[in-house]
PDB file of N, CA and C in Angstrom:
ATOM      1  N   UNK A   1     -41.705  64.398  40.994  1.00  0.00           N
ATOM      2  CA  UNK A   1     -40.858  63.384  41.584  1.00  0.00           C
ATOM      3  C   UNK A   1     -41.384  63.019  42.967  1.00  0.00           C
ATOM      4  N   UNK A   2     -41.543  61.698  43.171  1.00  0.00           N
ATOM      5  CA  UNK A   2     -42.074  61.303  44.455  1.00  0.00           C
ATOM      6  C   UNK A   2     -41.219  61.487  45.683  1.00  0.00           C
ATOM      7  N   UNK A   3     -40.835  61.103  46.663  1.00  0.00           N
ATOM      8  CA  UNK A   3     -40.760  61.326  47.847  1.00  0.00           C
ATOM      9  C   UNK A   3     -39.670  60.419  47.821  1.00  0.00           C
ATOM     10  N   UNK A   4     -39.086  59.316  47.535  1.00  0.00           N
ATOM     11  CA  UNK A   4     -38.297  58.370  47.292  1.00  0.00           C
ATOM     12  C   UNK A   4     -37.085  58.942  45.861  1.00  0.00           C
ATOM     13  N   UNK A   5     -37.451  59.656  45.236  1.00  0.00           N
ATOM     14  CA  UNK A   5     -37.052  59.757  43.520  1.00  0.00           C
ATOM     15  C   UNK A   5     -36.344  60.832  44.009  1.00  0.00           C
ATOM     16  N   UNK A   6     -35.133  60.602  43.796  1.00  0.00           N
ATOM     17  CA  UNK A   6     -33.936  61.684  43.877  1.00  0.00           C
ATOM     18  C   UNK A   6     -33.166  61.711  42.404  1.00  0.00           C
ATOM     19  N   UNK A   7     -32.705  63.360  42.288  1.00  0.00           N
ATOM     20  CA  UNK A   7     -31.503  63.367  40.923  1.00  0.00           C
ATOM     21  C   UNK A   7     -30.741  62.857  41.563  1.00  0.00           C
ATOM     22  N   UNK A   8     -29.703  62.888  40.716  1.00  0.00           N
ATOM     23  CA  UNK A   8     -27.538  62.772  40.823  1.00  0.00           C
ATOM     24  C   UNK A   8     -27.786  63.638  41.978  1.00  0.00           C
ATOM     25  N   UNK A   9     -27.882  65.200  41.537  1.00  0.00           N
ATOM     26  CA  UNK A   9     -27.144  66.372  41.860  1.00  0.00           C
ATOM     27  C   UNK A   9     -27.919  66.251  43.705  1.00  0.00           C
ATOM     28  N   UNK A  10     -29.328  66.353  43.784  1.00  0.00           N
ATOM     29  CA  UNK A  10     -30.141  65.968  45.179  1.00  0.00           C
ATOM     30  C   UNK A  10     -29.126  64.816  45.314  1.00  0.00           C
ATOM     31  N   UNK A  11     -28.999  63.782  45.394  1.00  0.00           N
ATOM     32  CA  UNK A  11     -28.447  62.467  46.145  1.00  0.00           C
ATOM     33  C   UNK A  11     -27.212  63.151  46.641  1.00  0.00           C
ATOM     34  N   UNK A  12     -26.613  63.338  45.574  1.00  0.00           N
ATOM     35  CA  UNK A  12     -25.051  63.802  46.391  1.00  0.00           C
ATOM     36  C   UNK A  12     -25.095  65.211  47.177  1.00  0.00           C
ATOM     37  N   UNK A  13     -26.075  66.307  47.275  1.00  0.00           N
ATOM     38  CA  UNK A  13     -26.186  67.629  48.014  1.00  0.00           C
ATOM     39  C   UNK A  13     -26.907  66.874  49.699  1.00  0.00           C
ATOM     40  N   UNK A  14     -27.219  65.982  49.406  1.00  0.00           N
ATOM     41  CA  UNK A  14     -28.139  65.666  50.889  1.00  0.00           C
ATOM     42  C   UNK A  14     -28.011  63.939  50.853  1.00  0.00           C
ATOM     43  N   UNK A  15     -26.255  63.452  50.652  1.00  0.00           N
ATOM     44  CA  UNK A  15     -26.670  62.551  50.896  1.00  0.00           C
ATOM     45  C   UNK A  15     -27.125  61.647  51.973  1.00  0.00           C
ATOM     46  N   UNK A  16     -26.480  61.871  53.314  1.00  0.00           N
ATOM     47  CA  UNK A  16     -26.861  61.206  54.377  1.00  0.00           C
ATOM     48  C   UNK A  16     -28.558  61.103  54.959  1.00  0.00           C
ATOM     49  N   UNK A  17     -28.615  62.241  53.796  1.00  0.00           N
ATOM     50  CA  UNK A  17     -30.803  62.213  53.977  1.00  0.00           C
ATOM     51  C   UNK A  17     -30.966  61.015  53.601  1.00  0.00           C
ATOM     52  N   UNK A  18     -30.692  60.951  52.730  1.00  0.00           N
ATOM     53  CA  UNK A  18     -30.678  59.700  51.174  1.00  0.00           C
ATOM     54  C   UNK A  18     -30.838  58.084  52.155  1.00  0.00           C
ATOM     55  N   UNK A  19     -29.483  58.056  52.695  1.00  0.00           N
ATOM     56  CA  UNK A  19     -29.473  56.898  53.872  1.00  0.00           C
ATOM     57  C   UNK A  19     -30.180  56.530  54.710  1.00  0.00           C
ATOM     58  N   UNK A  20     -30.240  57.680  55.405  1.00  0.00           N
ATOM     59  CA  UNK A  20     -31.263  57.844  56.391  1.00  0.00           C
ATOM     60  C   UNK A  20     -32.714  57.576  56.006  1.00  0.00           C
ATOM     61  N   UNK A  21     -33.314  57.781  54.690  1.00  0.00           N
ATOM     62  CA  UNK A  21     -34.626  57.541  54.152  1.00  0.00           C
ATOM     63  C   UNK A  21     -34.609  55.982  54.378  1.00  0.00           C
ATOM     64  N   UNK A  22     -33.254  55.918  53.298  1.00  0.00           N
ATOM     65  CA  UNK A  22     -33.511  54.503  52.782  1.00  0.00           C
ATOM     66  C   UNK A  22     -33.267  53.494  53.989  1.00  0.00           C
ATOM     67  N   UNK A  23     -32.911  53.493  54.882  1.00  0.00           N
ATOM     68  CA  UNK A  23     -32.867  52.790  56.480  1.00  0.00           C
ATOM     69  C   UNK A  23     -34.516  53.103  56.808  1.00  0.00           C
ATOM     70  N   UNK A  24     -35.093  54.375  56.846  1.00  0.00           N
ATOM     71  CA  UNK A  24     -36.350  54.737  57.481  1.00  0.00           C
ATOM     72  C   UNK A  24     -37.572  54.318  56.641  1.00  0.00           C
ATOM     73  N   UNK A  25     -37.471  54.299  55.405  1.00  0.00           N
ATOM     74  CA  UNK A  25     -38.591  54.095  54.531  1.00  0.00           C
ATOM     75  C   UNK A  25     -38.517  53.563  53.570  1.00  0.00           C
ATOM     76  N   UNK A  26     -37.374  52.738  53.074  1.00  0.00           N
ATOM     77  CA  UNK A  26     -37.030  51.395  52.208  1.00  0.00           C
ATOM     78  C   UNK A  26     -36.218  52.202  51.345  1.00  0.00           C
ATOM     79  N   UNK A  27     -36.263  51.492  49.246  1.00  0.00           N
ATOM     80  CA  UNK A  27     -35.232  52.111  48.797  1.00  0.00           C
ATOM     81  C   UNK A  27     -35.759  53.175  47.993  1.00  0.00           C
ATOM     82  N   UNK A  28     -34.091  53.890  47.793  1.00  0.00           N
ATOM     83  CA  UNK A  28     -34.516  55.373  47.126  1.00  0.00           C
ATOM     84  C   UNK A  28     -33.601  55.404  45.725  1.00  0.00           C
ATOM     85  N   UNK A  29     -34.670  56.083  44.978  1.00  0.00           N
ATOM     86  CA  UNK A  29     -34.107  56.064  43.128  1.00  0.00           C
ATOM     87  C   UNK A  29     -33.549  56.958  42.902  1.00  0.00           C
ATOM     88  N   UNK A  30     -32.627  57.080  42.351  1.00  0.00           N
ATOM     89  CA  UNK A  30     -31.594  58.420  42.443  1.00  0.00           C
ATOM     90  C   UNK A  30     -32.041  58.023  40.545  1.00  0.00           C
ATOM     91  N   UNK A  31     -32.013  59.445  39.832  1.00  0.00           N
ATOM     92  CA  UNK A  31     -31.881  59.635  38.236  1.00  0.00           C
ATOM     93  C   UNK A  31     -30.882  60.274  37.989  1.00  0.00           C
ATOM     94  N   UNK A  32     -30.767  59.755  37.075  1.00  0.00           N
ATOM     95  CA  UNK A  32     -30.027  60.694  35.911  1.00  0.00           C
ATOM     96  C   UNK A  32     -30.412  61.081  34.977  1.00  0.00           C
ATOM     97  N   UNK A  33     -30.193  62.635  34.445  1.00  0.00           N
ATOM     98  CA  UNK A  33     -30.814  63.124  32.986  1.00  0.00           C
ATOM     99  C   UNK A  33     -32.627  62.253  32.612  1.00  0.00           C
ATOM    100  N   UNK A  34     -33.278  62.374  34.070  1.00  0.00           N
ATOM    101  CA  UNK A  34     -34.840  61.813  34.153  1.00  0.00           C
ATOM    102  C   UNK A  34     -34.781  60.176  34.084  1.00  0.00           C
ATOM    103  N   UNK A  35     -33.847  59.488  33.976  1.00  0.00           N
ATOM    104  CA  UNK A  35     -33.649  58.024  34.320  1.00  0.00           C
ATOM    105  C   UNK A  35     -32.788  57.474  35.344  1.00  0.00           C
ATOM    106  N   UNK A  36     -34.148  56.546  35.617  1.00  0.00           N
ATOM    107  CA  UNK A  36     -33.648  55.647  36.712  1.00  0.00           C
ATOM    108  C   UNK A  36     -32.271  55.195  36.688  1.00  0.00           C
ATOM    109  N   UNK A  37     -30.975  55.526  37.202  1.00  0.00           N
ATOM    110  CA  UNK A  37     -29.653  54.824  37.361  1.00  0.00           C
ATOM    111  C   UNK A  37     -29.182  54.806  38.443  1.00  0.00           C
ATOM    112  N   UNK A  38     -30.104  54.548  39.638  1.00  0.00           N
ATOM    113  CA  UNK A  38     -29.498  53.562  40.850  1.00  0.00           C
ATOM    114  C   UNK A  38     -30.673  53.510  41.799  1.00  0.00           C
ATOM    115  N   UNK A  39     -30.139  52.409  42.399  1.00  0.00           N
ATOM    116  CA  UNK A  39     -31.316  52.334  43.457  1.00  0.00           C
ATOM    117  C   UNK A  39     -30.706  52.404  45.045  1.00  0.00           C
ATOM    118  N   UNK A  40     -30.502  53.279  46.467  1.00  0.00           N
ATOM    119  CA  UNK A  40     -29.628  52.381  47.346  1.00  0.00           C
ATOM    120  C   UNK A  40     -30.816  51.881  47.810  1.00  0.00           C
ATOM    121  N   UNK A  41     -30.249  50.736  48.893  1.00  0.00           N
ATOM    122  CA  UNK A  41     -31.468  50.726  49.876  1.00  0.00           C
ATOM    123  C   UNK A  41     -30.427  50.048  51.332  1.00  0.00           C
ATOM    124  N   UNK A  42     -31.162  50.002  52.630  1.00  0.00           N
ATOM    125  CA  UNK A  42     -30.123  49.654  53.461  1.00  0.00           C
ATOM    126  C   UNK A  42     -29.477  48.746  53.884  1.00  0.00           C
ATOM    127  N   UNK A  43     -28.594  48.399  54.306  1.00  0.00           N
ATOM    128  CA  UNK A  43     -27.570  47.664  54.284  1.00  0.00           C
ATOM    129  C   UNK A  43     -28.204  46.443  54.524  1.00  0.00           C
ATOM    130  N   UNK A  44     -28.951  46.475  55.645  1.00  0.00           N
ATOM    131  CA  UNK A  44     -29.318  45.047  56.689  1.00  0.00           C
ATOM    132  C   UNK A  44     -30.716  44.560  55.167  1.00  0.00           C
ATOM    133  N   UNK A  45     -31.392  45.081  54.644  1.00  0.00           N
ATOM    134  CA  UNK A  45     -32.429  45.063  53.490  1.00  0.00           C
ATOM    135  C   UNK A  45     -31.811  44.217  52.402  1.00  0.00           C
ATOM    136  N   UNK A  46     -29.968  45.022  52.180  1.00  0.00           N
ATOM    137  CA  UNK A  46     -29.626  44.572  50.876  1.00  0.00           C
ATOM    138  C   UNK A  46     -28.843  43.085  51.502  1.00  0.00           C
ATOM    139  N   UNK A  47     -28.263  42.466  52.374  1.00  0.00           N
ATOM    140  CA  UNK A  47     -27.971  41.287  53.229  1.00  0.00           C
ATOM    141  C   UNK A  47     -29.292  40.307  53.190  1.00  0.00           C
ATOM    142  N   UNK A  48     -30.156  41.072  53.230  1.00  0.00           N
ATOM    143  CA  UNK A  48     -31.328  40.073  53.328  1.00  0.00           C
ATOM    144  C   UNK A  48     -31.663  39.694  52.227  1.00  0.00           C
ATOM    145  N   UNK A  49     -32.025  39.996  51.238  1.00  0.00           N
ATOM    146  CA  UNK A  49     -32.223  39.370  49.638  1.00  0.00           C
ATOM    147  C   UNK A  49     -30.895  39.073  49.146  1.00  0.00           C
ATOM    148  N   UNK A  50     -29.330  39.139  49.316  1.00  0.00           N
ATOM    149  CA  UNK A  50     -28.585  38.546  48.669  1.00  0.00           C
ATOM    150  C   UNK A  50     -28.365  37.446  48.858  1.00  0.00           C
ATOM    151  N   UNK A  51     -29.167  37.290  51.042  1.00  0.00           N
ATOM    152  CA  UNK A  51     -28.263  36.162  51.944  1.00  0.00           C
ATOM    153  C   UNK A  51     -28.650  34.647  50.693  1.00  0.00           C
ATOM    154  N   UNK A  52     -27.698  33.417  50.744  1.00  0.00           N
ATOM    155  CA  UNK A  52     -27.834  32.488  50.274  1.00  0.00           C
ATOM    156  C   UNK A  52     -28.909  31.427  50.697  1.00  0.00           C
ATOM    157  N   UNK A  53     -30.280  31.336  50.222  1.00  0.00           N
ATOM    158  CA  UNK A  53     -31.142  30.204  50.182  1.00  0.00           C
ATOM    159  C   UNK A  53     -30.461  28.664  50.078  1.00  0.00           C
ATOM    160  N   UNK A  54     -30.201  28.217  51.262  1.00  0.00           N
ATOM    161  CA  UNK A  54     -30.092  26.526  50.602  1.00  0.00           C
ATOM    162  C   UNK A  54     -28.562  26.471  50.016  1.00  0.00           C
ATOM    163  N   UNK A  55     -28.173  25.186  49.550  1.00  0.00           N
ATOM    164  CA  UNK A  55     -27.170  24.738  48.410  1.00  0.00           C
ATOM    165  C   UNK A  55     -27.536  24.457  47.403  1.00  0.00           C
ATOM    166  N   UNK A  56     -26.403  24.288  46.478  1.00  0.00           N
ATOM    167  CA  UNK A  56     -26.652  23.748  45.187  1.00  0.00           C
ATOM    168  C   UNK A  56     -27.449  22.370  45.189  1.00  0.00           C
ATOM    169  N   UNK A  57     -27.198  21.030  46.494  1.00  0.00           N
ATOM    170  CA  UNK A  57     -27.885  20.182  46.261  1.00  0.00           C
ATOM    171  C   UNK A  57     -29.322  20.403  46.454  1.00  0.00           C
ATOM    172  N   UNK A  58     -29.617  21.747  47.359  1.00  0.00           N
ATOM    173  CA  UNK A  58     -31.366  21.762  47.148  1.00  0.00           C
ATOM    174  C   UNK A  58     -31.553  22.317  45.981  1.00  0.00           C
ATOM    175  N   UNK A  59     -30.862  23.454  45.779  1.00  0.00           N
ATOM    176  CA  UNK A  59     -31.688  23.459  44.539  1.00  0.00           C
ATOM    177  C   UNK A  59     -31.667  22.714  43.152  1.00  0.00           C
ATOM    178  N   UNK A  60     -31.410  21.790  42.983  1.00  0.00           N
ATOM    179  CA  UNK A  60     -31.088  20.668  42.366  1.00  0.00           C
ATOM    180  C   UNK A  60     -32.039  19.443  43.155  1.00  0.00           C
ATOM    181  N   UNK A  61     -32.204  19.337  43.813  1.00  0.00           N
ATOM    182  CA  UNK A  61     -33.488  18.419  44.532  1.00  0.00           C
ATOM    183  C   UNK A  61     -34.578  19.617  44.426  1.00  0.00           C
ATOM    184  N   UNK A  62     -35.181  20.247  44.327  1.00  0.00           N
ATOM    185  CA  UNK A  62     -36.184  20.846  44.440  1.00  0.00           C
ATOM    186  C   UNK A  62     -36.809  21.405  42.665  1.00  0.00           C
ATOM    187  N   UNK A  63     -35.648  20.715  41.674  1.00  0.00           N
ATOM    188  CA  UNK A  63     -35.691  21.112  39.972  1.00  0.00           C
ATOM    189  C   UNK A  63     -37.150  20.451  39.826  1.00  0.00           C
ATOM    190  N   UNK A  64     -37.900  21.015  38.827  1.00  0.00           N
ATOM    191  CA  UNK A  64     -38.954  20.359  38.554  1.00  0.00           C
ATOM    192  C   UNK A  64     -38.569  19.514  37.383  1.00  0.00           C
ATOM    193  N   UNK A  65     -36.987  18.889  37.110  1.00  0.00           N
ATOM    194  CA  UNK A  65     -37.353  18.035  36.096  1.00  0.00           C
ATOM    195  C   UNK A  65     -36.815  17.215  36.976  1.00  0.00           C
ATOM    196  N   UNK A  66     -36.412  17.182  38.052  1.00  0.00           N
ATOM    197  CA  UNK A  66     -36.632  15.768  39.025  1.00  0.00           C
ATOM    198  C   UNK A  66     -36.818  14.824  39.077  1.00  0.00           C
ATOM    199  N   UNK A  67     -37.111  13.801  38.715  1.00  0.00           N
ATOM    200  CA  UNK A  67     -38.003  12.646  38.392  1.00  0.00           C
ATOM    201  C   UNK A  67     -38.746  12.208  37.334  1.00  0.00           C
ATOM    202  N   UNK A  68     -37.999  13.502  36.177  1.00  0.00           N
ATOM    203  CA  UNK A  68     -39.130  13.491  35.279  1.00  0.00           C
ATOM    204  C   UNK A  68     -37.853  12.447  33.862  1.00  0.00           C
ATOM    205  N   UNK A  69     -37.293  11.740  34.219  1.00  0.00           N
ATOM    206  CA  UNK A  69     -36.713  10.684  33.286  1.00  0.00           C
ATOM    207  C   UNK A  69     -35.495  11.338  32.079  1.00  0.00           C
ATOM    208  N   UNK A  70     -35.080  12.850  32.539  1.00  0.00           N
ATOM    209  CA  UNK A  70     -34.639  12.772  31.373  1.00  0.00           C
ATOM    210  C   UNK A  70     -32.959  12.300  31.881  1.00  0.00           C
ATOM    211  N   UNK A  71     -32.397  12.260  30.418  1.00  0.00           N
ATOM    212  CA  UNK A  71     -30.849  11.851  30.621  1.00  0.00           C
ATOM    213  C   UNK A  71     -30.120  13.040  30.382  1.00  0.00           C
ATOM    214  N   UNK A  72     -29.163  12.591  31.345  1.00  0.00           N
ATOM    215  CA  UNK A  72     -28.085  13.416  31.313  1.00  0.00           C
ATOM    216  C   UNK A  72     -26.265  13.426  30.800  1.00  0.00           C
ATOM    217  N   UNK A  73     -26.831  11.874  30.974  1.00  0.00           N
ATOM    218  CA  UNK A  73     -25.737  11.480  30.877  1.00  0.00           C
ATOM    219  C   UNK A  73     -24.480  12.680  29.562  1.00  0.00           C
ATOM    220  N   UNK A  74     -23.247  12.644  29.694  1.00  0.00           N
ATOM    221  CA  UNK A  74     -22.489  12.983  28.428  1.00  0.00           C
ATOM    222  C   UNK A  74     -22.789  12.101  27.080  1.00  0.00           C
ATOM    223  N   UNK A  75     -22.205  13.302  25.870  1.00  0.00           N
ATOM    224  CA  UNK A  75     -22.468  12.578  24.577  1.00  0.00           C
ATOM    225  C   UNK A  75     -21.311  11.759  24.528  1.00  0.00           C
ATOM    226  N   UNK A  76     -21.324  10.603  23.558  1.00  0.00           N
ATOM    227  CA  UNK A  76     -20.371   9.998  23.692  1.00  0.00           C
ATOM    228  C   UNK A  76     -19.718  10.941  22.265  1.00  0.00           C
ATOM    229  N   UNK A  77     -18.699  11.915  22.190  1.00  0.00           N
ATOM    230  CA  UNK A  77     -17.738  12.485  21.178  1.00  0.00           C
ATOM    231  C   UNK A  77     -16.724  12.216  21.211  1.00  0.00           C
ATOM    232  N   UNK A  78     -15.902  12.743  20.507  1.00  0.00           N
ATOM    233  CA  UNK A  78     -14.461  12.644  20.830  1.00  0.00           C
ATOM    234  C   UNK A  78     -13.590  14.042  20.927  1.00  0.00           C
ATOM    235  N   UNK A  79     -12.669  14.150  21.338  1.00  0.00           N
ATOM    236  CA  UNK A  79     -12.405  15.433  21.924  1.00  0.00           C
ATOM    237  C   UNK A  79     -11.646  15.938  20.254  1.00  0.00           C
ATOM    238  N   UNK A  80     -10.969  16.758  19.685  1.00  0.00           N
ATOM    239  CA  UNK A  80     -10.054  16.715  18.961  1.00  0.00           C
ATOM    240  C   UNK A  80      -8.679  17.811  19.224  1.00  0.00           C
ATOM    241  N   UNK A  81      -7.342  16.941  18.751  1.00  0.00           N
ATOM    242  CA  UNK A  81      -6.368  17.240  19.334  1.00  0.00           C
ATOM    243  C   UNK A  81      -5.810  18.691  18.775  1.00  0.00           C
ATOM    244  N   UNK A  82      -5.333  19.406  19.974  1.00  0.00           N
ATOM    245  CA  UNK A  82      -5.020  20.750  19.476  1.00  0.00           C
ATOM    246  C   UNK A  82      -3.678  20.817  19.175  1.00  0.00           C
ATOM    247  N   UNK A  83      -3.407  21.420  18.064  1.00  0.00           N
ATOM    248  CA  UNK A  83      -1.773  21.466  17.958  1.00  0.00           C
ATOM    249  C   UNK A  83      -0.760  22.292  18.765  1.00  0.00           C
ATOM    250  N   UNK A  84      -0.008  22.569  19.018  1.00  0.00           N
ATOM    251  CA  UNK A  84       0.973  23.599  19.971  1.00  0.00           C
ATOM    252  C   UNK A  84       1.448  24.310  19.501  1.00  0.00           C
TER     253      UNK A  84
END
């Protein structure tokens, strides 16, 4: 197990190590029964890849079908009526 790769039972006996890594030296893999089932990493790290890129109108101006002619328009259907 590498230097990062923690069990269950290690994560929770030493966890504030755990934190402290993952603030000092990025994130750390905690297993279970030899599989990967969690990752932490630190707070200000995990803020930074969730923070929000842009709006919906960029990313919608930045679509690569952009300009490329297709329609969108609705089908013309008809709805059908539900009984009560």
């Amino acid at each position: 197990m590498d230097a990062h790769t923690w069990t269950v039972a290690q994560a929770k006996a030493r966890f504030s190590e755990v934190i402290e890594k993952a603030s000092l030296e990025g994130p750390q893999t905690i297993t279970r029964n030899g599989r990967r089932a969690a990752v932490l990493v630190a707070a200000d790290e995990w803020e930074r890849k969730t923070r929000r890129k842009g709006t919906l109108a960029d990313f919608f101006a930045a679509s690569p079908l952009r300009g490329s002619g297709i329609d969108l328009r609705p089908l013309p259907i008809r709805l059908r009526k539900v009984r009560p």
